[in-house]
C-alpha atoms as a PDB file:
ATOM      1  CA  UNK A   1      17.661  -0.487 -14.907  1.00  0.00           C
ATOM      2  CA  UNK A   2      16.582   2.319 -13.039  1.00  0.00           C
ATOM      3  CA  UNK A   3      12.253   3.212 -13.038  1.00  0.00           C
ATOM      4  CA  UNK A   4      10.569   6.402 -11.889  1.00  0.00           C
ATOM      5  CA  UNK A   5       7.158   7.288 -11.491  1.00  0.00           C
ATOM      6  CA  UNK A   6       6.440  10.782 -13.273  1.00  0.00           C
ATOM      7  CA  UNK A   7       3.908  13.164 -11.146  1.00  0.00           C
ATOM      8  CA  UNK A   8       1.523  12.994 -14.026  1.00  0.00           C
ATOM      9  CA  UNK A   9       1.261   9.335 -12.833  1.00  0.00           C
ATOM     10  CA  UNK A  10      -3.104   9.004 -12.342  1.00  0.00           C
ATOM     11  CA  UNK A  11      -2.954   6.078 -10.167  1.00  0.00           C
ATOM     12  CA  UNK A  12      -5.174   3.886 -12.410  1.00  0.00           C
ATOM     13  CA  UNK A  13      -3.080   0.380 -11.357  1.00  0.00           C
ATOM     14  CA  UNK A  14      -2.283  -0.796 -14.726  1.00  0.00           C
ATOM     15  CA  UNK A  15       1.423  -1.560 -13.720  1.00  0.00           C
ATOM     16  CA  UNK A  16       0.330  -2.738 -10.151  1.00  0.00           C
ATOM     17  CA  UNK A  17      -1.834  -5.378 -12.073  1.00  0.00           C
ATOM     18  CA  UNK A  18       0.838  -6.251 -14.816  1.00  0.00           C
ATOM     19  CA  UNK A  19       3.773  -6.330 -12.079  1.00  0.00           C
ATOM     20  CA  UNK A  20       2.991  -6.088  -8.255  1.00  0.00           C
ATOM     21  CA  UNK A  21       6.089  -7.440  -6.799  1.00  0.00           C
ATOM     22  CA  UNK A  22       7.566  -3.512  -8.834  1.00  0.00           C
ATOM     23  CA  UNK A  23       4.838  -1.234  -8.238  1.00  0.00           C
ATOM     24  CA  UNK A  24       2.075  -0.357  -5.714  1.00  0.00           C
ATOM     25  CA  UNK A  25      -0.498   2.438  -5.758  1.00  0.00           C
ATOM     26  CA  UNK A  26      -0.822   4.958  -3.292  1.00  0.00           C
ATOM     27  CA  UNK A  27      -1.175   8.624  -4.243  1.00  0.00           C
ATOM     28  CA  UNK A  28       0.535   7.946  -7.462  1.00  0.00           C
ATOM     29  CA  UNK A  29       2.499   4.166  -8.561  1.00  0.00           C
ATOM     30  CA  UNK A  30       5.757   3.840  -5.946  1.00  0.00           C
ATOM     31  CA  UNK A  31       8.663   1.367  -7.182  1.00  0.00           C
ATOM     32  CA  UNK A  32      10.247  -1.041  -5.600  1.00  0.00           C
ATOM     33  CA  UNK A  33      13.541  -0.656  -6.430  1.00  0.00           C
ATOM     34  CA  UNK A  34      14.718  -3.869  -4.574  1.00  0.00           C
ATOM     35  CA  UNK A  35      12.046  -6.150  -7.189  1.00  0.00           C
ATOM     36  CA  UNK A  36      13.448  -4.082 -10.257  1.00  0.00           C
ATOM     37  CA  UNK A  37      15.887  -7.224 -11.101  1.00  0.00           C
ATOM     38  CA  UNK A  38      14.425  -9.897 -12.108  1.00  0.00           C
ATOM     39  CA  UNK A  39      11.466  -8.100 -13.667  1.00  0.00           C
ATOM     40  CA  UNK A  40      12.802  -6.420 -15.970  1.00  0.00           C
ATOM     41  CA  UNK A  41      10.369  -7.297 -18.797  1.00  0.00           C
ATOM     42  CA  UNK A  42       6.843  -7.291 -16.658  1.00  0.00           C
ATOM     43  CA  UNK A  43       8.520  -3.294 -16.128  1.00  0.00           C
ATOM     44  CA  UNK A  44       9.037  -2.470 -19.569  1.00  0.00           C
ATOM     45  CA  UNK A  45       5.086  -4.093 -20.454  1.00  0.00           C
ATOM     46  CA  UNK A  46       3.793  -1.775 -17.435  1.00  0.00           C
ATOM     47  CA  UNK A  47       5.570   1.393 -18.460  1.00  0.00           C
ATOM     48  CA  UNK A  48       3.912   0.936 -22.356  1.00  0.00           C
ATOM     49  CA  UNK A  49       0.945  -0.046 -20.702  1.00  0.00           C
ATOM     50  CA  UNK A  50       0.607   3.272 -18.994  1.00  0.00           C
ATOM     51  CA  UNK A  51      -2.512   5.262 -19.875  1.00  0.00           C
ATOM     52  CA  UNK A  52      -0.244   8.566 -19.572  1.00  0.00           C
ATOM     53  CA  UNK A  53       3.129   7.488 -20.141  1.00  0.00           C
ATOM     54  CA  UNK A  54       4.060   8.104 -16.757  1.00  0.00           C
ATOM     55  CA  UNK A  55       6.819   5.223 -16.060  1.00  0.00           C
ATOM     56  CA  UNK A  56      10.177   5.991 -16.964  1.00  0.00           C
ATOM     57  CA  UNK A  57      12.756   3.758 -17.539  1.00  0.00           C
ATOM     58  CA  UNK A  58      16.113   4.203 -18.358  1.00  0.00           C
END
């Protein structure tokens, strides 16, 4: 699974707070790819759970 953060990304957290061992806030949500495996489904809730769609994952 791979995740990227679009620029239109508004740094509101919601992803942080549904899956913080993927995704920390600085100027916009940063992955880490290393924690993508194993959380694959905590990913997928944060990516709908984004206010702007920002999450990608293919």
């Amino acid at each position: 699974m791979k995740v990227t953060v679009e620029d239109s990304c508004i740094a509101c957290g919601a992803c942080e707070s549904i899956c913080d061992a993927v995704f920390s806030i600085e100027d916009k949500a940063v992955v880490n790819e290393a924690a993508v495996a194993g959380n694959e489904d905590a990913v997928k809730e944060a990516a709908d759970a984004c206010p702007v769609s920002a999450i990608i994952v293919e």
